[in-house]
N, C-alpha and C. Protein backbone atom coordinates (compact mmCIF):
# COMPACT_ATOMS: atom_id res chain seq x y z
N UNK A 1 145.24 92.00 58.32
CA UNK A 1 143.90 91.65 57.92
C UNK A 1 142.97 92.82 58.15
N UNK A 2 141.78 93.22 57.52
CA UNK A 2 140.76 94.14 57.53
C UNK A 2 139.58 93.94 58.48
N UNK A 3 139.01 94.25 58.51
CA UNK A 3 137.97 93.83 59.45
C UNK A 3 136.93 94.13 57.98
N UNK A 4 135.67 93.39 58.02
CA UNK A 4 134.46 93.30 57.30
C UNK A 4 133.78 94.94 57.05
N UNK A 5 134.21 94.95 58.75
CA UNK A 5 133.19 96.80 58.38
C UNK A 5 134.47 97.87 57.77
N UNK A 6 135.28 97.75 57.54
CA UNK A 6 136.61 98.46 56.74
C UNK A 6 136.50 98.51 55.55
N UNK A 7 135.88 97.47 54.97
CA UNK A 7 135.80 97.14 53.62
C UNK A 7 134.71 97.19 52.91
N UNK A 8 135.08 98.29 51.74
CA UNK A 8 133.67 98.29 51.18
C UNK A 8 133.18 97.60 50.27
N UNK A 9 132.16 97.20 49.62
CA UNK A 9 131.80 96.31 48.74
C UNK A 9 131.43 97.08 47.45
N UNK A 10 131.62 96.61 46.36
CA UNK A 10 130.84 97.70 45.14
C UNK A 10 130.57 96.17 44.06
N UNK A 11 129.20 96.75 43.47
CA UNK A 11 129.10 95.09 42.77
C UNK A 11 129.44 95.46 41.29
N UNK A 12 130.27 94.48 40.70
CA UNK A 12 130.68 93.98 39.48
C UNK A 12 130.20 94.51 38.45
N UNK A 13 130.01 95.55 37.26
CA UNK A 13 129.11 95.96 36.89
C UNK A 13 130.17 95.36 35.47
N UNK A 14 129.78 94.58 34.92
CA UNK A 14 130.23 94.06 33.53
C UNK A 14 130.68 95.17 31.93
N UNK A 15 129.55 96.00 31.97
CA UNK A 15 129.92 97.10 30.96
C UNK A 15 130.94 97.87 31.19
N UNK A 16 131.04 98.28 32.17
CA UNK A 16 132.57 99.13 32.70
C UNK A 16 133.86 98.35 32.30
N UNK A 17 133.87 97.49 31.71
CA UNK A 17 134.83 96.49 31.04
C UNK A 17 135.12 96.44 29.45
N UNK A 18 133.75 96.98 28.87
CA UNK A 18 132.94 96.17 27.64
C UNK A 18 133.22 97.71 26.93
N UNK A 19 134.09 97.98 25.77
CA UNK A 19 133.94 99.13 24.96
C UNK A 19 132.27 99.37 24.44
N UNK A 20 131.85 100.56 24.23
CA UNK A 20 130.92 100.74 23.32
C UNK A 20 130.80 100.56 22.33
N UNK A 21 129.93 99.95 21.73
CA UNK A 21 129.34 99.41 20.28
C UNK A 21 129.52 101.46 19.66
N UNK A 22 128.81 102.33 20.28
CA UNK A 22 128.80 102.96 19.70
C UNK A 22 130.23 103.95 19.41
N UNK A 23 130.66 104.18 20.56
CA UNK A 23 132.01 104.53 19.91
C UNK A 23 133.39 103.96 19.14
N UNK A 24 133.22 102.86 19.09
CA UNK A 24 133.37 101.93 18.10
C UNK A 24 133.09 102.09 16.47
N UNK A 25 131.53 102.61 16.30
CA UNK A 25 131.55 102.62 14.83
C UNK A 25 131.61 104.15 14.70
N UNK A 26 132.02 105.09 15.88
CA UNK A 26 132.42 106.45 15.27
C UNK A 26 133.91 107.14 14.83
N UNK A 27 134.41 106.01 14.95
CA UNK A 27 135.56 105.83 14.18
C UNK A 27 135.78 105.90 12.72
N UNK A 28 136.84 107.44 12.33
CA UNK A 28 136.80 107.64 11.06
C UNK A 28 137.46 106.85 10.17
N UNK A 29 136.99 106.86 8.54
CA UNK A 29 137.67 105.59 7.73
C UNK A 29 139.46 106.22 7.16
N UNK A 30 140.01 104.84 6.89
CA UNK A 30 141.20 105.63 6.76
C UNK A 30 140.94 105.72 5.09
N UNK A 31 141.71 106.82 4.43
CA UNK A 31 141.24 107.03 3.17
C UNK A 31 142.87 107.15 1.98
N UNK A 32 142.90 106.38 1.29
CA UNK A 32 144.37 107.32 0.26
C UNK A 32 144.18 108.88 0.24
N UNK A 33 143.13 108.94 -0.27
CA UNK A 33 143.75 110.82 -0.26
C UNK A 33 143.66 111.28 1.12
N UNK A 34 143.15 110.93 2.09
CA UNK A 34 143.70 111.47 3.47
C UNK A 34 145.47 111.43 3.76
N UNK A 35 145.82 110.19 3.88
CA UNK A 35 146.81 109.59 3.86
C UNK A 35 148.11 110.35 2.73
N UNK A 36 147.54 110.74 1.69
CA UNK A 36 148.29 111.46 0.91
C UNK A 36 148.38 112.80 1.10
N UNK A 37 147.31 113.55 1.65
CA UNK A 37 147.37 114.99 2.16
C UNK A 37 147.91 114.89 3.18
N UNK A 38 148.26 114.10 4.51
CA UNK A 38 148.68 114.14 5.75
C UNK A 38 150.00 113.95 5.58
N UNK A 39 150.78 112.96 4.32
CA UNK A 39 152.16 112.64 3.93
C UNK A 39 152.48 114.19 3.18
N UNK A 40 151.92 114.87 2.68
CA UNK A 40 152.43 116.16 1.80
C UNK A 40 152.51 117.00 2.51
N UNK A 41 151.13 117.09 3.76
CA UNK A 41 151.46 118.31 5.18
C UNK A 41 153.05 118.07 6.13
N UNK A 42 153.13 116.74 6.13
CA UNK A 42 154.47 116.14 6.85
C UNK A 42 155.76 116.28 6.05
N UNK A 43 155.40 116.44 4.51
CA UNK A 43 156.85 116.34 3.64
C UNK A 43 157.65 115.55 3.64
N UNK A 44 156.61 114.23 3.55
CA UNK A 44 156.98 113.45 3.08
C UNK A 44 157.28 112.59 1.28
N UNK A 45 157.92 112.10 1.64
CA UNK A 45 157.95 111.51 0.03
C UNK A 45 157.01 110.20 0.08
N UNK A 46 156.29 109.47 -0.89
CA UNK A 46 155.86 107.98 -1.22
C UNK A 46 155.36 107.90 -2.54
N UNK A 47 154.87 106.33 -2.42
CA UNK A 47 154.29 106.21 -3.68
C UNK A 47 153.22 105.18 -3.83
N UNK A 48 152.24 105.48 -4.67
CA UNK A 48 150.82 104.43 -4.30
C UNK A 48 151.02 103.27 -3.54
N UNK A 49 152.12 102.39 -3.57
CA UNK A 49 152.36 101.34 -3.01
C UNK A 49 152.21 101.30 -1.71
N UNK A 50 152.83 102.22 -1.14
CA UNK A 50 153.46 102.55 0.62
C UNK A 50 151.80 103.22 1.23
N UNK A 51 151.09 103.91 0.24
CA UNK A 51 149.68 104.60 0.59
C UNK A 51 148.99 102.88 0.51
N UNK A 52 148.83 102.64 -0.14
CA UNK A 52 147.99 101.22 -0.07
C UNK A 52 148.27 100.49 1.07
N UNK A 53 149.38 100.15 1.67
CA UNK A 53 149.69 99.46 2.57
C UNK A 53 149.65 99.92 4.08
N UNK A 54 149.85 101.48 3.91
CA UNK A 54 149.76 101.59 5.19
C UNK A 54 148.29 102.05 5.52
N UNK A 55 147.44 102.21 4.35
CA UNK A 55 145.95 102.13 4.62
C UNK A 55 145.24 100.71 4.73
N UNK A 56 146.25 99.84 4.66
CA UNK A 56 145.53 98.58 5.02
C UNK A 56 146.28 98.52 6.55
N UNK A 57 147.30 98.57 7.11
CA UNK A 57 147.79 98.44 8.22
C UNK A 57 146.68 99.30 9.30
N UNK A 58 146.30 100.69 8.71
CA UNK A 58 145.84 101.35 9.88
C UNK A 58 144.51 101.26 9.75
N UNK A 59 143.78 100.60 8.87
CA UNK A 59 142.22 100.05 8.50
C UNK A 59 142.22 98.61 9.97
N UNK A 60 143.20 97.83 9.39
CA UNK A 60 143.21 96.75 10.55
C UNK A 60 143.40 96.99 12.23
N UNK A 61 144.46 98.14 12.23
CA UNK A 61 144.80 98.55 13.55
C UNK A 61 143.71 98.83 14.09
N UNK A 62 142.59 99.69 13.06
CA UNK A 62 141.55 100.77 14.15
C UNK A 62 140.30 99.74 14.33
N UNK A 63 140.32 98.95 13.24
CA UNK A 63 139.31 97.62 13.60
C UNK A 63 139.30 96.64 15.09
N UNK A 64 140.83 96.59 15.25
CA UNK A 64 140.72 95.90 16.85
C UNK A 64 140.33 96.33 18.13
C-alpha cells in the first residue's frame, strides 16, 4: 500500500483524450490522379476500377 503523501494527484483534463477538430480537417483528400501517380511511382499495374475503390476505402479509413 502507498501512503497518501507518496502519491501524487494530477486532475483529469478531458481534451488530452479528445483528437483535435483541427487536425482532423488538415487531412489531405485522397484523389484518382494521386492514387494513379503513386501506383506508376511504385510500378504498379491497375485499372479505373481498383483506383475507384481503393479511393473509397482510404477516403473512409482517413474519415475515422
Amino acid at each position: 500500500m502507498a501512503k497518501s503523501t507518496e502519491v501524487k494527484g494530477k486532475p483529469f483534463i478531458l481534451d488530452d483524450f479528445i483528437q483535435r477538430k483541427d487536425v482532423l480537417e488538415n487531412r489531405t483528400k485522397v484523389t484518382k490522379s494521386a492514387l494513379k501517380q503513386l501506383a506508376n511511382e511504385l510500378g504498379l499495374s491497375y485499372d479505373e476500377k481498383q483506383i475507384g475503390f481503393t479511393k473509397k476505402i482510404m477516403t473512409a479509413y482517413l474519415e475515422r
